[in-house]
Protein backbone atom coordinates (compact mmCIF):
# COMPACT_ATOMS: atom_id res chain seq x y z
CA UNK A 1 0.00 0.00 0.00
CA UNK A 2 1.72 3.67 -0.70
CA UNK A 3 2.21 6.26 1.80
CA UNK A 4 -0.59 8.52 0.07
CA UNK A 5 -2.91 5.96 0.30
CA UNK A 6 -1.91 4.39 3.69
CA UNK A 7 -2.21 8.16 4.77
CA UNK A 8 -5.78 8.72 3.46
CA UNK A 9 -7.09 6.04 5.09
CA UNK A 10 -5.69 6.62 8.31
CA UNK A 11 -6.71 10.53 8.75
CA UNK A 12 -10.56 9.33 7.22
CA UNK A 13 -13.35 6.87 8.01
CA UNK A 14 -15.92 5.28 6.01
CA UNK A 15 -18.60 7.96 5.03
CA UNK A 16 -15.94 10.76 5.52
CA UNK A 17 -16.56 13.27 2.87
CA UNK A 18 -13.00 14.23 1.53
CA UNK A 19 -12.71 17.46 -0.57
CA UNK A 20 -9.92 17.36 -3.32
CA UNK A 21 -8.50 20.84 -2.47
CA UNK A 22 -7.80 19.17 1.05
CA UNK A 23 -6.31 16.07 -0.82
CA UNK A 24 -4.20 18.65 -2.70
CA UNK A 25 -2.57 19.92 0.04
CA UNK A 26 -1.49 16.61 1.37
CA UNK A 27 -0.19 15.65 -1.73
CA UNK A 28 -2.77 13.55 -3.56
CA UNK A 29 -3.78 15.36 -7.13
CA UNK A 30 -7.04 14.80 -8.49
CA UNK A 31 -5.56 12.11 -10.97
CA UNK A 32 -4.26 9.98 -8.04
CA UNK A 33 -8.16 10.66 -5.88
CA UNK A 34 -9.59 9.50 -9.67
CA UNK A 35 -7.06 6.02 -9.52
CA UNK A 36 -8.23 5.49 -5.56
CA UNK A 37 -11.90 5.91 -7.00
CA UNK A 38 -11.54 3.07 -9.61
CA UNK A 39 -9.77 1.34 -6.99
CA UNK A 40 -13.41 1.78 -4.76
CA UNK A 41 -11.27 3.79 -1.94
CA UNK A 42 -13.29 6.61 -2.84
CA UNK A 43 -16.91 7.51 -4.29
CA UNK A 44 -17.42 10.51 -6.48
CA UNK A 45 -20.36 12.35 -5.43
CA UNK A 46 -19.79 15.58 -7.59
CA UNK A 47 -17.28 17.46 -8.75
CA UNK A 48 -14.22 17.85 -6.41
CA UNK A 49 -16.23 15.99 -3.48
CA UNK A 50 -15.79 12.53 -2.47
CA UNK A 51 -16.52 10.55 0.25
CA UNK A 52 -14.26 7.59 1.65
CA UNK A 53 -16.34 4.00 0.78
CA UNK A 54 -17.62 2.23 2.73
CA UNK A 55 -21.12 3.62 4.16
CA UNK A 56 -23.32 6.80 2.97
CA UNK A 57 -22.57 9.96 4.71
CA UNK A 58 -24.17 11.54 7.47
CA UNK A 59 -24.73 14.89 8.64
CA UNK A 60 -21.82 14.84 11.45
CA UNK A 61 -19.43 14.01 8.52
CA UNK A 62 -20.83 16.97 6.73
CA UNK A 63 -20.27 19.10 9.68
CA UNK A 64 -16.20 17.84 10.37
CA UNK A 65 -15.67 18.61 6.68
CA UNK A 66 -16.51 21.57 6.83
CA UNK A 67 -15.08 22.07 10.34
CA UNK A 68 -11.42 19.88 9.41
CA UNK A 69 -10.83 20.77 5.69
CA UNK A 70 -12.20 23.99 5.17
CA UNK A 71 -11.51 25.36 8.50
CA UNK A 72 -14.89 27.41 9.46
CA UNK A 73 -15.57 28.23 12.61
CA UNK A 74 -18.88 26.11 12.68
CA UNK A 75 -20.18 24.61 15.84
CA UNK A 76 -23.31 22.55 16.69
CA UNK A 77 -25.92 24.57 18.39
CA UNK A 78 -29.20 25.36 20.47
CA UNK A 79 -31.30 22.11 20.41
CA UNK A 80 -29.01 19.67 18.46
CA UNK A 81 -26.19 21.11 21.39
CA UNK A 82 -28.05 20.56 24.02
CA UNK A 83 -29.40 17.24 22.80
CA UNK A 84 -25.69 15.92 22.04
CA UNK A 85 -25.16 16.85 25.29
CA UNK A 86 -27.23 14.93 27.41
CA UNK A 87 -29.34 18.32 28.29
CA UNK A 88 -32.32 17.61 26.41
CA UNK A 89 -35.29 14.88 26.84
CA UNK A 90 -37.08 16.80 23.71
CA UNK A 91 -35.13 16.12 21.05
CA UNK A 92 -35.68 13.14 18.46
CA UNK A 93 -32.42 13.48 16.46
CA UNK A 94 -34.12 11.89 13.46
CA UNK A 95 -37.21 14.13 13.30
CA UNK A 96 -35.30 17.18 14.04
CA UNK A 97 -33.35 20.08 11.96
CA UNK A 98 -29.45 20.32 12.82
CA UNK A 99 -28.69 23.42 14.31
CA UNK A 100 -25.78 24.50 13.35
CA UNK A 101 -23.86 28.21 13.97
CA UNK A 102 -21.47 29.85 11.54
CA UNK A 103 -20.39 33.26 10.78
CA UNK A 104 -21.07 33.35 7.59
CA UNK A 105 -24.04 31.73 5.43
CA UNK A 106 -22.80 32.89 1.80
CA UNK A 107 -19.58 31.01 2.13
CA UNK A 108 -21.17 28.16 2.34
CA UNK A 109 -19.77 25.50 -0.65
CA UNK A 110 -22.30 24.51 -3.49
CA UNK A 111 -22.28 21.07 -2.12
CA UNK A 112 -23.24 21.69 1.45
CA UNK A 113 -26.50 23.52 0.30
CA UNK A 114 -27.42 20.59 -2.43
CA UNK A 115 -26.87 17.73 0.26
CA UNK A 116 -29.57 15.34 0.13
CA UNK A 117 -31.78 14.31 3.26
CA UNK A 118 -30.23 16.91 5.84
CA UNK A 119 -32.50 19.59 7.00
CA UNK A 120 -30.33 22.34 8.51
CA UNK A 121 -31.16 25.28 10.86
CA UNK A 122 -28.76 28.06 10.64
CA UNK A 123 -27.64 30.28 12.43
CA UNK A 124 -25.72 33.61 12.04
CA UNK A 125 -25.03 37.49 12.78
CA UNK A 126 -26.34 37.19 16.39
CA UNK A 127 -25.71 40.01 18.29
CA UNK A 128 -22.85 38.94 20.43
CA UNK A 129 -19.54 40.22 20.24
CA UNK A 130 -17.79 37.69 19.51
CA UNK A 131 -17.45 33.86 19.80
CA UNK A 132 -15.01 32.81 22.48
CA UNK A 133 -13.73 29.89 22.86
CA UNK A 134 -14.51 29.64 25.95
CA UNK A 135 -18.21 29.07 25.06
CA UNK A 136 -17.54 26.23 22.73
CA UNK A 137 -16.58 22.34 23.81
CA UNK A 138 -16.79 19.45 21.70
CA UNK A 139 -18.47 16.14 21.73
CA UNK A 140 -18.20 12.78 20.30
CA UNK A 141 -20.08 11.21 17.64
CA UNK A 142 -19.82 8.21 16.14
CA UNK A 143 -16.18 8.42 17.17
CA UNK A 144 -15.68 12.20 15.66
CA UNK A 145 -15.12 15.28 17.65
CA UNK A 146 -17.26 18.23 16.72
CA UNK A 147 -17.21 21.59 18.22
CA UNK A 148 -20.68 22.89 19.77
CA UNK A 149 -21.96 25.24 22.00
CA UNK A 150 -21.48 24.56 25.64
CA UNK A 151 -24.96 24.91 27.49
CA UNK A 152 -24.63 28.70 28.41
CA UNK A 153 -23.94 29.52 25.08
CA UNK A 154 -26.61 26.91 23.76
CA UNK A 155 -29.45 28.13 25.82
CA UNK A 156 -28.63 31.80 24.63
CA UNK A 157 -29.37 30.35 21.16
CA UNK A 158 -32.64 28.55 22.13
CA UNK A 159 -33.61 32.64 23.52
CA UNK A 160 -32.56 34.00 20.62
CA UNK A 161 -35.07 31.64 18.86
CA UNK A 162 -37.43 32.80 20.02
CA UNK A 163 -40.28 33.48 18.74
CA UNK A 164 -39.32 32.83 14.85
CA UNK A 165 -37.69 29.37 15.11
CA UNK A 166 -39.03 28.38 18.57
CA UNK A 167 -42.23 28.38 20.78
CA UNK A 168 -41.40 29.82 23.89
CA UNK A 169 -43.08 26.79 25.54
CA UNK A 170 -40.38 24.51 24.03
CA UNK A 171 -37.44 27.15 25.12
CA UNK A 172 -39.11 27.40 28.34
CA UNK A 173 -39.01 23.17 28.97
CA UNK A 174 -35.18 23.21 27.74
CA UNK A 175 -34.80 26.28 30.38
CA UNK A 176 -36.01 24.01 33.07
CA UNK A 177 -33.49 21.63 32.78
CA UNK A 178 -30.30 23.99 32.76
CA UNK A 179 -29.94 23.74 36.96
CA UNK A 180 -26.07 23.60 36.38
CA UNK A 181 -24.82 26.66 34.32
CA UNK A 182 -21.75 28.71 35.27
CA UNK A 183 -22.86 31.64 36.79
CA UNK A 184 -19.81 33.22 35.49
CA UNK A 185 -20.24 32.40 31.75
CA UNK A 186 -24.13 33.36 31.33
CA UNK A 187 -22.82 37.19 33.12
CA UNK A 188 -20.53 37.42 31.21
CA UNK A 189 -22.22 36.02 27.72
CA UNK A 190 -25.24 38.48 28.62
CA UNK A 191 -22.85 41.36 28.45
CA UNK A 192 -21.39 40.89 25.45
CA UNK A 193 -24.90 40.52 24.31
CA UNK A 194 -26.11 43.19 22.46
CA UNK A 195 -29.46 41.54 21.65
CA UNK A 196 -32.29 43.02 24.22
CA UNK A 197 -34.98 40.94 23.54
CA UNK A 198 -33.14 37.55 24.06
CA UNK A 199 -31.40 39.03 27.49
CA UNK A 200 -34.40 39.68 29.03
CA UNK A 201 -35.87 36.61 27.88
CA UNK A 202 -32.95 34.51 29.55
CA UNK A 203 -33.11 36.08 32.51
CA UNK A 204 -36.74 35.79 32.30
CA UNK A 205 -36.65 32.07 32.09
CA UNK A 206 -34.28 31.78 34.73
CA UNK A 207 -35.77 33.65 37.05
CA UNK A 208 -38.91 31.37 36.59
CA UNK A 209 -37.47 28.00 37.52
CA UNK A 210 -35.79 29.95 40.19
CA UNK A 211 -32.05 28.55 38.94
CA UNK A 212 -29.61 28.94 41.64
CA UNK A 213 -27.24 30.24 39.40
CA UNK A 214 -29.56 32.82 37.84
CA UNK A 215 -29.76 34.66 42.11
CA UNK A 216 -25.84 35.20 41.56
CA UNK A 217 -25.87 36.99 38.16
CA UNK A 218 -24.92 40.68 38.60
CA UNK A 219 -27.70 42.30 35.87
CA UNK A 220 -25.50 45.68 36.03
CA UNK A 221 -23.35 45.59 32.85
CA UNK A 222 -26.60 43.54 30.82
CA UNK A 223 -28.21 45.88 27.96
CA UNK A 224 -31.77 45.23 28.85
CA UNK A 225 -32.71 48.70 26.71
CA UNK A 226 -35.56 50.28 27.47
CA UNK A 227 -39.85 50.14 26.84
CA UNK A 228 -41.79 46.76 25.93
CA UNK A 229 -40.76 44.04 23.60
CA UNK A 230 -43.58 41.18 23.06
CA UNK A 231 -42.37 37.87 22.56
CA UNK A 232 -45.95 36.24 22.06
CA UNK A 233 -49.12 38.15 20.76
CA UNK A 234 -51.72 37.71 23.00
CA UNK A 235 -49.81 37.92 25.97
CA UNK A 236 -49.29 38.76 29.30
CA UNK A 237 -46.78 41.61 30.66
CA UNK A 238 -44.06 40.76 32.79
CA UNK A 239 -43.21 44.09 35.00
CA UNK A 240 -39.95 42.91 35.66
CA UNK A 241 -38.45 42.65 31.95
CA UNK A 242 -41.35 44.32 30.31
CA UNK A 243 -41.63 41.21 28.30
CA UNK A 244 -45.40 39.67 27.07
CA UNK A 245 -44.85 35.71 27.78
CA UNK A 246 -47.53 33.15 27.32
CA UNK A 247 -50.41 34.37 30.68
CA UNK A 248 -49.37 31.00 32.60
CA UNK A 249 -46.10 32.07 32.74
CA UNK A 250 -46.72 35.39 34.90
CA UNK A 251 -49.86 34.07 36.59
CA UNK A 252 -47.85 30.96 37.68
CA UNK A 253 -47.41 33.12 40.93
CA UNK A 254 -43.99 32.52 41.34
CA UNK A 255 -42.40 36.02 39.60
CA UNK A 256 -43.57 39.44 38.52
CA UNK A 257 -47.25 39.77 37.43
């Protein structure tokens, strides 16, 4: 076996998807990925795009190519995060779009956006100032390490979902189960937050399951803005972050009605 080939096969799996600019740079030219084609090491699935034989892709391979060979700063987010994570009994991963963050939609390949059988929810341009790395982790799939959001910065993603992508029934269910967040990192996150709407909303939702770690967050240095901002129609105003939430929600007895 050569070198070339011994070395594809060790730094890919079946079902990777390998892009020939990245085989370029390790020294494989597209008339040596065409021989390891006819040699069924690798499947052509369009021009410039193959993936390693062996089983069909999947949507986490999608994600590492993009993440490995092209170098964006994707991560995982919001539900599919919190999911991967272990933080949420709500999500079917089958039934479900991938959320997934990146700075910047129109540099997205050709490929990525003709990919059969994925459904995708992305995200962009949120108002924070930037994203540390202290706010992403990665987990393991299928043997694979992807980057994603760690659950502060995840649950400021399910907010900022609000109402568009989300109900604010489902945020507020994933919001029940974050007991365990860094005081620290949500302060912090919040103030580098320049979105009103979803800081009010997370400190909102925190404030309504009564989260330990949301009594220790110092609001000082938090853009709340100023006036009303409704969430839901039909709703009910919260005094306290001039908010209109679902009536149960302020009626429940427990906060600011």
């Amino acid at each position: 076996m050569s070198s070339k080939l011994n070395w594809l096969l060790q730094n890919t799996a079946p079902g990777s998807l390998v892009l020939q600019s990245w085989l370029t740079k390790h020294g494989i030219s597209p008339s040596l990925a065409n021989k390891y084609m006819h040699s069924n090491w690798l499947q052509k699935l369009r021009t410039g795009v193959y993936v390693r034989a062996g089983r069909d892709p999947e949507w986490w391979d999608v994600v590492l190519c993009l993440q490995n060979q092209l170098g964006f700063p994707v991560h995982l987010a919001g539900l599919t995060s919190l999911g991967y994570q272990g933080r949420s009994h709500y999500l079917q991963f089958k039934q479900q779009a991938i959320w997934l963050y990146l700075q910047d939609k129109a540099a997205l390949p050709k490929w990525f956006k003709e990919f059969p059988n994925i459904e995708w929810l992305l995200l962009s341009n949120q108002k924070l100032a930037k994203h540390d790395e202290k706010y992403l982790t990665e987990v393991e799939i299928k043997g694979e390490q992807l980057r994603t959001s760690v659950p502060e910065l995840a649950a400021y993603e399910i907010a900022n979902a609000v109402p568009g992508i989300l109900s604010f029934e489902h945020a507020a269910e994933l919001f029940q189960g974050l007991v365990n967040l860094s005081p620290r990192k949500v302060e912090a996150l919040l103030q580098s937050s320049r979105a009103v709407q979803t800081n009010r909303l997370y400190l909102f939702l925190a404030d309504y399951y009564a989260h330990a770690w949301a009594k220790r967050l110092d609001q000082t240095n938090i853009d709340l803005g100023a006036g009303k901002r409704q969430i839901v129609s039909g709703g009910k105003l919260d005094r306290k972050y001039q908010i209109t939430v679902p009536e149960k929600f302020v009626s429940h007895g427990l906060l600011h009605g």
